[in-house]
Protein backbone atom coordinates (compact mmCIF):
# COMPACT_ATOMS: atom_id res chain seq x y z
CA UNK A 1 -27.08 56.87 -42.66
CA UNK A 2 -25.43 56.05 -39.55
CA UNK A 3 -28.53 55.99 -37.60
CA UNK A 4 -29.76 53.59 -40.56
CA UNK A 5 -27.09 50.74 -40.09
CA UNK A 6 -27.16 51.60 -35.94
CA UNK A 7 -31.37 50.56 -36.08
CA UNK A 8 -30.24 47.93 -38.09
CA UNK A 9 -27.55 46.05 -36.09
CA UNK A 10 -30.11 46.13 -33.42
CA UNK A 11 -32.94 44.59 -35.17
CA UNK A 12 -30.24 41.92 -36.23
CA UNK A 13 -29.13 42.00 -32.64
CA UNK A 14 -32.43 41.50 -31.41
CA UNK A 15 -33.60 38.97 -34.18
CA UNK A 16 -30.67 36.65 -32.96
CA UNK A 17 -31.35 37.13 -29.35
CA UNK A 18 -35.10 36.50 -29.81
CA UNK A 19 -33.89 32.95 -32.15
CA UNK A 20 -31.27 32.01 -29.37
CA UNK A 21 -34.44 32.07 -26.61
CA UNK A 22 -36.75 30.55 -28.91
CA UNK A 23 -34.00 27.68 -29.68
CA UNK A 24 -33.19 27.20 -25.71
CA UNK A 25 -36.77 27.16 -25.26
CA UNK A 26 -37.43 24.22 -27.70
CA UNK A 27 -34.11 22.66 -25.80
CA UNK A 28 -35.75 22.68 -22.45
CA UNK A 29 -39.12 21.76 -23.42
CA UNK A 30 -37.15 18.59 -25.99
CA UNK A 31 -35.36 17.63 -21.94
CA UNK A 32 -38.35 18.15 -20.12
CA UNK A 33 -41.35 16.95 -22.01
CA UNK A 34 -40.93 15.34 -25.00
CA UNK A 35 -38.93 12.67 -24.28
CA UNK A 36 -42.08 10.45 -23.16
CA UNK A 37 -42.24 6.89 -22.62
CA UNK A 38 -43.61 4.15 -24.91
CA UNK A 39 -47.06 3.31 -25.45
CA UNK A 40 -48.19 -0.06 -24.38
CA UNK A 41 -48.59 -2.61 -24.61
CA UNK A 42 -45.40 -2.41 -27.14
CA UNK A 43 -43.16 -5.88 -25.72
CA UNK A 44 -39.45 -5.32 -25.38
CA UNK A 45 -37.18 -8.34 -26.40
CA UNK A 46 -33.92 -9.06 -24.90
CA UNK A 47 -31.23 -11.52 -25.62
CA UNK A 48 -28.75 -11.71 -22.92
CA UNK A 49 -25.02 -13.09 -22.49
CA UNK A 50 -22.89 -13.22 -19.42
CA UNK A 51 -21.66 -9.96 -20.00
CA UNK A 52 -24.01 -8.08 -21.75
CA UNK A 53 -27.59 -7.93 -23.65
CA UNK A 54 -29.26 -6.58 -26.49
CA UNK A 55 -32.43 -5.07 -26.41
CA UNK A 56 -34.68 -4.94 -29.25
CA UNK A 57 -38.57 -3.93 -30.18
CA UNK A 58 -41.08 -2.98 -32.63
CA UNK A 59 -40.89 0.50 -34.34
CA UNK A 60 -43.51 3.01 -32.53
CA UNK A 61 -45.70 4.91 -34.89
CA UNK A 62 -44.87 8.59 -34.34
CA UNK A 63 -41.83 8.39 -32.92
CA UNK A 64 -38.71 9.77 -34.18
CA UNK A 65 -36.54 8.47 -32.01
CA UNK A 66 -35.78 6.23 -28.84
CA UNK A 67 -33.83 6.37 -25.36
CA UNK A 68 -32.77 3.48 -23.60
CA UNK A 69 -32.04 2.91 -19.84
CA UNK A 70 -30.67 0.18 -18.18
CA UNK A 71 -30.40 -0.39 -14.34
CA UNK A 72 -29.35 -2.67 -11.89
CA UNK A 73 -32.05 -4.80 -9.91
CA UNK A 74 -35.09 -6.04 -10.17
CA UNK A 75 -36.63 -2.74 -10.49
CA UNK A 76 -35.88 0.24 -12.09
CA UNK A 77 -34.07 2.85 -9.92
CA UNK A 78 -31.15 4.85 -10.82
CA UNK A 79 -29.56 4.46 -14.54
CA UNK A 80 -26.37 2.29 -15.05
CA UNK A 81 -25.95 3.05 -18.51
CA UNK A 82 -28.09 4.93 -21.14
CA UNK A 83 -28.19 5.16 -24.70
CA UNK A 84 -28.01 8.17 -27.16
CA UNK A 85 -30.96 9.53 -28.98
CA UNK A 86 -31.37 6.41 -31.94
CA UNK A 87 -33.49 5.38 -34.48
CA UNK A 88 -32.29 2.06 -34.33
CA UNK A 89 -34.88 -0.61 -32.73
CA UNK A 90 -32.19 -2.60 -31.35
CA UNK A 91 -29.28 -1.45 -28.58
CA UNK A 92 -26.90 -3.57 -26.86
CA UNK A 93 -25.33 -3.10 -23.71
CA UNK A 94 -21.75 -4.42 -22.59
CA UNK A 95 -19.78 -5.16 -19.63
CA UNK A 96 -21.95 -6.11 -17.57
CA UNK A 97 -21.92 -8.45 -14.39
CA UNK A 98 -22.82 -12.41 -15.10
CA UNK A 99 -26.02 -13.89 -13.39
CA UNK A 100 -27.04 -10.46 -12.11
CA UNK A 101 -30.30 -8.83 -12.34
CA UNK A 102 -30.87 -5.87 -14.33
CA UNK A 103 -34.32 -3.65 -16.00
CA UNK A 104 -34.49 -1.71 -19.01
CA UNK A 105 -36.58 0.82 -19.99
CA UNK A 106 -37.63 2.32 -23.06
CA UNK A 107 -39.12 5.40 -24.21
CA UNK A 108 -39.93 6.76 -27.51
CA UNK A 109 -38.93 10.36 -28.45
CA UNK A 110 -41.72 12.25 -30.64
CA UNK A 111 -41.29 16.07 -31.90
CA UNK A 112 -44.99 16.50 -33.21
CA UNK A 113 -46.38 16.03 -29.45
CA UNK A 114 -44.76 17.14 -26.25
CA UNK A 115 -47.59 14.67 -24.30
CA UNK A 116 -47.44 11.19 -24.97
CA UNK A 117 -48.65 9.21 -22.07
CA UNK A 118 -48.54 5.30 -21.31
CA UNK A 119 -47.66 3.30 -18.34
CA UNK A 120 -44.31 2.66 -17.78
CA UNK A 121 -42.63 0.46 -20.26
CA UNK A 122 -39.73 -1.65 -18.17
CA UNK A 123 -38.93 -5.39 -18.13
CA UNK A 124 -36.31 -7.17 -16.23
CA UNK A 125 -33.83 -9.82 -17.38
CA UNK A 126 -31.03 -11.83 -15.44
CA UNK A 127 -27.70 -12.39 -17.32
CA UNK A 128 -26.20 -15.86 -18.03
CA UNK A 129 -23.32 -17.39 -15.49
CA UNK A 130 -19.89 -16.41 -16.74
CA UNK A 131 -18.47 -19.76 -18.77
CA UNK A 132 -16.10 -21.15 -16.66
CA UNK A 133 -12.55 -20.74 -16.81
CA UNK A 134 -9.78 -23.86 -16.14
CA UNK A 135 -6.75 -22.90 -14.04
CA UNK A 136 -3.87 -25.67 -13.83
CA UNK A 137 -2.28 -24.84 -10.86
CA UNK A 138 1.55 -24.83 -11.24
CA UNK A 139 2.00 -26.45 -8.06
CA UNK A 140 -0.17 -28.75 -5.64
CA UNK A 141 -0.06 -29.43 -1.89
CA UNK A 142 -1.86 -31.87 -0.38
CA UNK A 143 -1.40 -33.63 3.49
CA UNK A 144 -2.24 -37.12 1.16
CA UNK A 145 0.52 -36.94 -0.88
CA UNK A 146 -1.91 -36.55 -3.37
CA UNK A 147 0.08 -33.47 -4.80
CA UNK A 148 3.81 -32.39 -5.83
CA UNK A 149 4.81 -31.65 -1.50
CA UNK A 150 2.63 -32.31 1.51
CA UNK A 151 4.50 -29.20 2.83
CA UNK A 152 3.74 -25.29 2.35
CA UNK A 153 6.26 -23.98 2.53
CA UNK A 154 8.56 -26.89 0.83
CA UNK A 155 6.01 -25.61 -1.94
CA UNK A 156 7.33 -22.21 -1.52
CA UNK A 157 11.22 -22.89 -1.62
CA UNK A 158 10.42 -24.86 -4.58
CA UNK A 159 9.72 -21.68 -6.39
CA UNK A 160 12.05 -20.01 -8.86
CA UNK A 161 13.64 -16.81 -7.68
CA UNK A 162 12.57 -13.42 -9.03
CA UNK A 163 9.86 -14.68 -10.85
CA UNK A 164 7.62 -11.30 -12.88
CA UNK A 165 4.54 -13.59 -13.27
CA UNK A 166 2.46 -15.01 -10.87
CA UNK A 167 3.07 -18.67 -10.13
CA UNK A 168 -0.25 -20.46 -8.69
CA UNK A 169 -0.01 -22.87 -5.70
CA UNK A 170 -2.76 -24.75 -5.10
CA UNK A 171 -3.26 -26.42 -1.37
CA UNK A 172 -5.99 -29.11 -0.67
CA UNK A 173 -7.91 -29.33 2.44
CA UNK A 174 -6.16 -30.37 5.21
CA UNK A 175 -4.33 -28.69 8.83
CA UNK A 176 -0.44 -27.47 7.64
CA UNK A 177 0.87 -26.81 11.14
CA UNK A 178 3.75 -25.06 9.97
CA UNK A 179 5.80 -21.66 10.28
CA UNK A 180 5.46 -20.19 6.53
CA UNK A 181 7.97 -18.10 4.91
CA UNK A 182 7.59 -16.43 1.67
CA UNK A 183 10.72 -14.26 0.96
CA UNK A 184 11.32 -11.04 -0.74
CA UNK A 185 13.03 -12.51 -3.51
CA UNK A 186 9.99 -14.56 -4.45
CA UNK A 187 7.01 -12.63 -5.68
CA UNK A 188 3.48 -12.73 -7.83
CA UNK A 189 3.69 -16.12 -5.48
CA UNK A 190 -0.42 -16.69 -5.89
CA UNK A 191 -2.14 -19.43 -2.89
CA UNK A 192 -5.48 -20.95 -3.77
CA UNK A 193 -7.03 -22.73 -0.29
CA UNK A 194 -9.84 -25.37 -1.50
CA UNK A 195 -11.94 -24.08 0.49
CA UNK A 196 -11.01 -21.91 3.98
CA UNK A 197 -12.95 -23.47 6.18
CA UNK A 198 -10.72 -26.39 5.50
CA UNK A 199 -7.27 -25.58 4.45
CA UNK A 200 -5.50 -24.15 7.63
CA UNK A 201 -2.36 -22.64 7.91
CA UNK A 202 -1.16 -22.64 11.57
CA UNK A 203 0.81 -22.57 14.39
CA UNK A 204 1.47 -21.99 18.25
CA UNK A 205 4.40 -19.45 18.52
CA UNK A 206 4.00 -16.24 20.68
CA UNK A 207 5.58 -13.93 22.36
CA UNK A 208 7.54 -15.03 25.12
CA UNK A 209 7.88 -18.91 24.45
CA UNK A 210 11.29 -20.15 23.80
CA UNK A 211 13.12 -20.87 20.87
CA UNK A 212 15.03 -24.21 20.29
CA UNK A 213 17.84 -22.27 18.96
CA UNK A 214 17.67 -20.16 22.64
CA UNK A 215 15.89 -17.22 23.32
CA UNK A 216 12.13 -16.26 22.73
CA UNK A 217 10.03 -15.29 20.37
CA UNK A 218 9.13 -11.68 20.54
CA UNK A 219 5.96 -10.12 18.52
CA UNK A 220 6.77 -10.08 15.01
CA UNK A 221 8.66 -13.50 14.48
CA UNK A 222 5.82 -15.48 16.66
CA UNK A 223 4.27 -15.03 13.27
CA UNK A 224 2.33 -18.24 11.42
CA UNK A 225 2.51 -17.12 8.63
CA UNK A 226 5.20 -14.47 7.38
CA UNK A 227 4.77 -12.88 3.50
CA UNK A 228 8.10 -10.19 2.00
CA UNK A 229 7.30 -11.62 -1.57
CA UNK A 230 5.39 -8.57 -3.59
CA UNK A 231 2.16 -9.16 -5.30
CA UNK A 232 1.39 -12.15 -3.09
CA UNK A 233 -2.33 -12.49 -3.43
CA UNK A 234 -4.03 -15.19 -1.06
CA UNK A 235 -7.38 -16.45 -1.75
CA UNK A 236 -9.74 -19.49 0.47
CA UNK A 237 -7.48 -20.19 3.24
CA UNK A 238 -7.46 -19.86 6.74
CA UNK A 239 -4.47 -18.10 8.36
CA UNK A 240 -4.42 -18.90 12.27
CA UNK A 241 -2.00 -18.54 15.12
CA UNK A 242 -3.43 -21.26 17.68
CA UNK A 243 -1.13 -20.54 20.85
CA UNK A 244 -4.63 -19.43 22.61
CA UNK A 245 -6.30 -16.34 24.25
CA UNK A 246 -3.87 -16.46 27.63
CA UNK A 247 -0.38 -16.77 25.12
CA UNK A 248 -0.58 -13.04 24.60
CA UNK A 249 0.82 -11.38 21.49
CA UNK A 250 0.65 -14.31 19.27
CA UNK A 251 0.81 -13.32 15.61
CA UNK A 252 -1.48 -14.63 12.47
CA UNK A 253 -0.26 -13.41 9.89
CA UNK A 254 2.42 -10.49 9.03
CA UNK A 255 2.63 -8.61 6.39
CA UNK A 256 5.57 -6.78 5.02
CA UNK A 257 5.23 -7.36 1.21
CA UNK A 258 4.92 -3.81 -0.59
CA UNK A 259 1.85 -4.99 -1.64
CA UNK A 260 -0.50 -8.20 -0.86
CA UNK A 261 -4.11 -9.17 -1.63
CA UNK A 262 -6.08 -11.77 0.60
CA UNK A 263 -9.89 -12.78 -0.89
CA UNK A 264 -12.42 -15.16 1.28
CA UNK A 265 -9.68 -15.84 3.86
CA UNK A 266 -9.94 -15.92 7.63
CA UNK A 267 -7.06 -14.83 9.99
CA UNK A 268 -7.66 -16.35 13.32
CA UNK A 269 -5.86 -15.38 16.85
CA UNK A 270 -6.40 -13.41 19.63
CA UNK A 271 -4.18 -10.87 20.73
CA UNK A 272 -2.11 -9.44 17.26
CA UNK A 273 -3.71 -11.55 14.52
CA UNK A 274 -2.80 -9.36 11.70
CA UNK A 275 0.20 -7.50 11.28
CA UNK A 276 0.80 -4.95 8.09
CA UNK A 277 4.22 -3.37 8.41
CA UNK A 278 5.08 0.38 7.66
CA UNK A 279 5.20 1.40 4.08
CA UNK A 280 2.96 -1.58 2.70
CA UNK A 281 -0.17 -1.30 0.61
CA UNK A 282 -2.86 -4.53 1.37
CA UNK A 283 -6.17 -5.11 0.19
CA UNK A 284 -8.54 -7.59 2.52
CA UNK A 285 -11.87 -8.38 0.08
CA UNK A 286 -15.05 -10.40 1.57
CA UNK A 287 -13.15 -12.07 5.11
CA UNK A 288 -12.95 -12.88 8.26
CA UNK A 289 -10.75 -11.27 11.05
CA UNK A 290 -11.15 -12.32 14.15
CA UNK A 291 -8.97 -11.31 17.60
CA UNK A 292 -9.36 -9.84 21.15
CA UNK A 293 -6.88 -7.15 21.78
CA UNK A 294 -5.04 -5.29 18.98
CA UNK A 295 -5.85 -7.57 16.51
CA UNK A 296 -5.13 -5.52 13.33
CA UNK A 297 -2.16 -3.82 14.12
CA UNK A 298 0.87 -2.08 12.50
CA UNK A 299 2.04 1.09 10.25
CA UNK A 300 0.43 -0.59 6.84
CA UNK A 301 -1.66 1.10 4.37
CA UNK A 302 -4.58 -1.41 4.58
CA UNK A 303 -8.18 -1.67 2.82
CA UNK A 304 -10.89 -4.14 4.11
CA UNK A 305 -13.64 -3.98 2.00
CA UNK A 306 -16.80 -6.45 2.96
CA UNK A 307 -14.65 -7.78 5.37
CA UNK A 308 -16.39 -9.58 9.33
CA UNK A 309 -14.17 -8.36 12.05
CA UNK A 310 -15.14 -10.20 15.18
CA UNK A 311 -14.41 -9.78 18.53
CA UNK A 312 -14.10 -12.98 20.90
CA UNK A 313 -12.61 -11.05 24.32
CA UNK A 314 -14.61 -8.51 26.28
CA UNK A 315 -12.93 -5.02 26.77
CA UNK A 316 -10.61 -5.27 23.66
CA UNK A 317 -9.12 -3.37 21.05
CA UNK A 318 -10.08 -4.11 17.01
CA UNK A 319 -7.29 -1.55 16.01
CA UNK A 320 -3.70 -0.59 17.40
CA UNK A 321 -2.45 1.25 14.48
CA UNK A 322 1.07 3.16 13.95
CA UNK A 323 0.69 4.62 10.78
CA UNK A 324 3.94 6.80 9.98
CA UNK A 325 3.37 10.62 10.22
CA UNK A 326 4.33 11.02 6.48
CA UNK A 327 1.73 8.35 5.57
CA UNK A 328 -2.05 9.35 4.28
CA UNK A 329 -3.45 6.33 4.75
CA UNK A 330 -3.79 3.54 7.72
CA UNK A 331 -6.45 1.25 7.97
CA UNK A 332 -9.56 1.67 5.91
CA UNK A 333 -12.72 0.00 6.39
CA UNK A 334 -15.65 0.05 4.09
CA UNK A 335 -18.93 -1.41 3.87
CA UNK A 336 -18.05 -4.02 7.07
CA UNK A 337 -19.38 -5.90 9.85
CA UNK A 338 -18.38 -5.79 13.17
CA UNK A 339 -19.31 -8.68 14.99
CA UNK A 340 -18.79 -10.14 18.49
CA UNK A 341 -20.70 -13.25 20.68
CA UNK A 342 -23.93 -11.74 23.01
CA UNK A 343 -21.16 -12.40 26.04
CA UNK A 344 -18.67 -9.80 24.67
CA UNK A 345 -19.02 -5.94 25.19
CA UNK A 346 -16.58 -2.85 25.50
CA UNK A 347 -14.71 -3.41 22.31
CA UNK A 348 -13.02 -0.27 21.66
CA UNK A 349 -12.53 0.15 17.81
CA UNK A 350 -9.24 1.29 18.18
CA UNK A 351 -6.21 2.89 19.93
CA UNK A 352 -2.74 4.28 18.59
CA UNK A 353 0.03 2.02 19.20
CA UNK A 354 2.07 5.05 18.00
CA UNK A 355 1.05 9.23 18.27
CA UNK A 356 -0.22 9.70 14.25
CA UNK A 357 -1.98 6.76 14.12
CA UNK A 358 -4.88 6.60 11.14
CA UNK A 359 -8.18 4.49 11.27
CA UNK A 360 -11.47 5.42 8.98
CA UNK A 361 -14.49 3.08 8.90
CA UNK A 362 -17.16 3.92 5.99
CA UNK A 363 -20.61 2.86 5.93
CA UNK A 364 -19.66 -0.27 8.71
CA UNK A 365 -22.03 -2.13 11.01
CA UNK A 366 -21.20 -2.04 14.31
CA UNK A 367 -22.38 -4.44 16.70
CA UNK A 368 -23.28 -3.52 20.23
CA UNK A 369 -20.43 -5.10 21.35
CA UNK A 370 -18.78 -1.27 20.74
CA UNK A 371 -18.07 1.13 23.68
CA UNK A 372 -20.27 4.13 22.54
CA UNK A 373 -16.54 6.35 23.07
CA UNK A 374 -15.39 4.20 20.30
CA UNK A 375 -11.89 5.34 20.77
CA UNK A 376 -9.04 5.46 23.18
CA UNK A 377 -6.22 7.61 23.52
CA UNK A 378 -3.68 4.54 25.26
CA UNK A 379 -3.41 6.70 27.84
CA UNK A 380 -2.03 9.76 26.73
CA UNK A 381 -3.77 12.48 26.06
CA UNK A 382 -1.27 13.70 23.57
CA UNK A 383 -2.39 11.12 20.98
CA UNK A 384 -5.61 12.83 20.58
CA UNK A 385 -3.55 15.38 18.96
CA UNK A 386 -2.35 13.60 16.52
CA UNK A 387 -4.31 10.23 15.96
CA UNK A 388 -6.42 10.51 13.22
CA UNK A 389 -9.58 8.32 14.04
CA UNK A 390 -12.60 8.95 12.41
CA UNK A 391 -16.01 7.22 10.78
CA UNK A 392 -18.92 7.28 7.91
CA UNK A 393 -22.41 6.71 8.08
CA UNK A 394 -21.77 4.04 10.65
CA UNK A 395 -24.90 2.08 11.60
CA UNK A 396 -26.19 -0.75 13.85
CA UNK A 397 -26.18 -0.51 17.84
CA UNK A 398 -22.59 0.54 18.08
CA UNK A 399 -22.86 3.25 16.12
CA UNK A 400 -23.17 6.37 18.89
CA UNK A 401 -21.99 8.87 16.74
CA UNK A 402 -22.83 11.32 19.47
CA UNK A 403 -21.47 9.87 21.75
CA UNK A 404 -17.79 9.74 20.03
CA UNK A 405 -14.57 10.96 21.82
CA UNK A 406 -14.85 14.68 20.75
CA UNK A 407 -11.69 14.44 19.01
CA UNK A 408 -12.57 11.95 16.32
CA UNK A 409 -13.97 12.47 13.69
CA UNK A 410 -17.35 12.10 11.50
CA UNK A 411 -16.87 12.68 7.65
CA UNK A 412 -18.57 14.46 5.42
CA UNK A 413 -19.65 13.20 1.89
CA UNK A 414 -16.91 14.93 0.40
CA UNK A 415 -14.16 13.89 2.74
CA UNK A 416 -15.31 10.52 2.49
CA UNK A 417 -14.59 10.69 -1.13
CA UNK A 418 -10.74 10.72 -0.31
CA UNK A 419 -11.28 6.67 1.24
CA UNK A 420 -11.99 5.58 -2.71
CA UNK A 421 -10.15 1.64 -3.36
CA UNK A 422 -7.95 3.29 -6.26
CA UNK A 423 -7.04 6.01 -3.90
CA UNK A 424 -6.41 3.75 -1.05
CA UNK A 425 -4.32 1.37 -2.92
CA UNK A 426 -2.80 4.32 -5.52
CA UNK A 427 -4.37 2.75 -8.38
CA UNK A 428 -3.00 -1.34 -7.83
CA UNK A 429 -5.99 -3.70 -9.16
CA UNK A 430 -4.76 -7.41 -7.63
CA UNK A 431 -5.33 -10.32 -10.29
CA UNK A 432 -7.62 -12.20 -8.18
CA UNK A 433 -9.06 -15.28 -9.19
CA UNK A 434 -11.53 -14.95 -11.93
CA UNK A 435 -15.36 -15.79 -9.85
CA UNK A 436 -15.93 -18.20 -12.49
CA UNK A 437 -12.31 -19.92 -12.04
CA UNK A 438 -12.25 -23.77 -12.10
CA UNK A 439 -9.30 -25.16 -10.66
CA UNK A 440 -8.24 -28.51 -12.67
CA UNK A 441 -5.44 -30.62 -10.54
CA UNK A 442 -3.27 -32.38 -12.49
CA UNK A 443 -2.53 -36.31 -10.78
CA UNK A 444 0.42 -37.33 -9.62
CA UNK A 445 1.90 -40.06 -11.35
């Protein structure tokens, strides 16, 4: 009897084993084979919005089911988004980019053959331009008295105290020679530049000229432009120090709000044009940097993303970082441009202005301008200890990765994953200006 029921739980056994094969079987050859693409010449309809598009066509005899891709482009490469198994002719897709390209594909899913055949059934479709949006500035600046101050920064005083939404100050073409001070105490303080080829913020301070109080300026106050306010986001204006390439350290723009945001803006100088302080987070999207020696300097957390950093001296320095021991991140470059005049040559890209120092550039084009060491140790071979200087996928004529001081660094994919923007920046998303923002200016009266 025993025996009996022991045969018997192994038949069952091996009934169940011999299903569960069988039913991974069908799985595999469902993945692999059956899902087949359309037959033409079916046509595939689409209606498409800014920000998304539905896709719709006729039902295909045979088919039990359909699978929609969608990627970005002209052609079809790698999918963006994909749909479920449906039965439904019609799918829409959502959140997607205005007046950007994108191709769909279809294919039809049929359980009766594993070997439907056709060409490829794709079509492409641009989305529609985002509706503009109207932004009344709160305040206006203009050098024609056009607006509510012909002043920066009497713009800036004029601003409550303490504020916990952003307040938008819009400036108008024009040259505002003028030291600029926002203060701690004023944040979300927002500055929209008409355009930054044309709305300059400047000055002529630098270290070593005297002050009409007595004294002399020293690095950090021979600042243009000086931001403490958090949140301050900065978009279409040009931030320049013009004291001149023989003034020595002559400071742009300095940083030390806990966090800041600057979008197609330019930061002109020479030697120190941008200075991010210890313990602040920045975020430099789509501009221009330009300097000769040291010009992005200090102990700031700091991601340029699509950002031109030109050099205009031969034999400089891009970076003279002093990134705090404690600190994971310095300065972070990714997908940028390094750029210098045919004239120019032996830029180093950097060299630690204190021992742990921290500079990473990802997937960057380097110009030949670049020393093929890339980095220096400012003269003391203990840095190389303790600097952290290293790269990813760099390309153009400056990029001799083999020829790289042996103690920087070349990541791998996975240690390039660490240099992520919501890792950089711990997670802070700045409000920029929507890309289909239309700034309305209200007259004076």
């Amino acid at each position: 009897m025993k025996k009996q029921m022991f045969n018997r739980t192994n038949s069952m056994v091996y009934i169940s084993s011999m299903l569960s094969l069988l039913s991974c079987k069908n799985e595999m050859l469902y993945n692999q084979q059956m899902l087949s693409e359309l037959e033409g010449p079916q046509e595939i309809y689409i209606e498409s919005q800014h920000n998304q598009a539905t896709v719709s066509w006729n039902p295909i005899a045979g088919a039990d089911g359909y699978f929609v891709e969608l990627s970005k482009g002209t052609a079809f490469a790698s999918a963006l988004q994909r749909s479920d198994t449906i039965t439904d002719t019609r799918y829409t897709f959502e959140a997607l980019d205005a007046s950007s390209d994108y191709t769909v594909r279809l294919r039809s899913i049929s359980l009766a053959s594993a070997s439907l055949t056709s060409k490829k059934q794709v079509k492409t479709f641009t989305t529609a331009a985002a509706p503009q949006e109207d932004l009344v500035p709160d305040i206006i600046v203009a050098k024609d008295e056009s607006g509510d101050y012909t002043s920066v920064q009497e713009a800036i005083d004029a601003v409550p105290a303490n504020r916990t939404q952003p307040i938008y100050i819009y400036i108008k073409s024009g040259i505002y020679k003028e030291v600029v001070e926002i203060p701690q105490n004023k944040p979300f303080i927002h500055l929209i530049g008409e355009d930054k080829e044309t709305t300059i913020l400047t000055f002529d301070n630098h270290s070593g000229k005297p002050k009409p109080g007595g004294g002399s300026y020293g690095t950090a106050d021979s600042r243009s432009v000086y931001i403490k306010g958090d949140q301050f986001i900065g978009e279409r204006l040009t931030f320049e120090n013009s004291a001149g390439m023989d003034a020595g350290q002559a400071v742009a723009l300095y940083v030390d709000a806990a966090r800041s945001a600057f979008k197609d803006c330019k930061m002109l100088g020479y030697q120190d044009t941008w200075y991010g302080h210890n313990g602040t987070k920045s975020l430099l999207e789509n501009c221009y940097i330009e300097g000769s020696v040291d010009f992005i300097f200090g102990g700031s957390t700091t991601l340029f993303s699509k950002c031109q950093v030109h050099s205009n001296r031969t034999g400089g320095y891009i970076t003279a970082a002093s990134t705090p021991a404690e600190q994971q991140y310095g300065y972070v470059f990714v997908d940028c441009k390094l750029t210098a005049a045919n004239n120019i040559s032996e830029v180093w890209l950097g060299r630690p202005w204190r021992p742990y120092a921290k500079v990473v550039f990802l997937t960057s084009e380097m110009g030949k301008h670049i020393r093929a060491l890339g980095w220096h140790n400012w003269g003391n071979a203990e840095n190389e200890k303790t600097a952290y200087y290293a790269e990813y996928k760099s390309s153009g004529e400056g990029a001799h990765i083999n020829s790289r001081v042996s103690w920087s660094h070349q990541l791998t994919d996975a240690e390039a994953e660490r240099y992520t923007k919501e890792k950089v920046l711990d997670g802070w998303e700045p409000a920029f200006l929507p890309e289909n923002a239309r700034i309305v200016t209200k007259h004076k009266k």
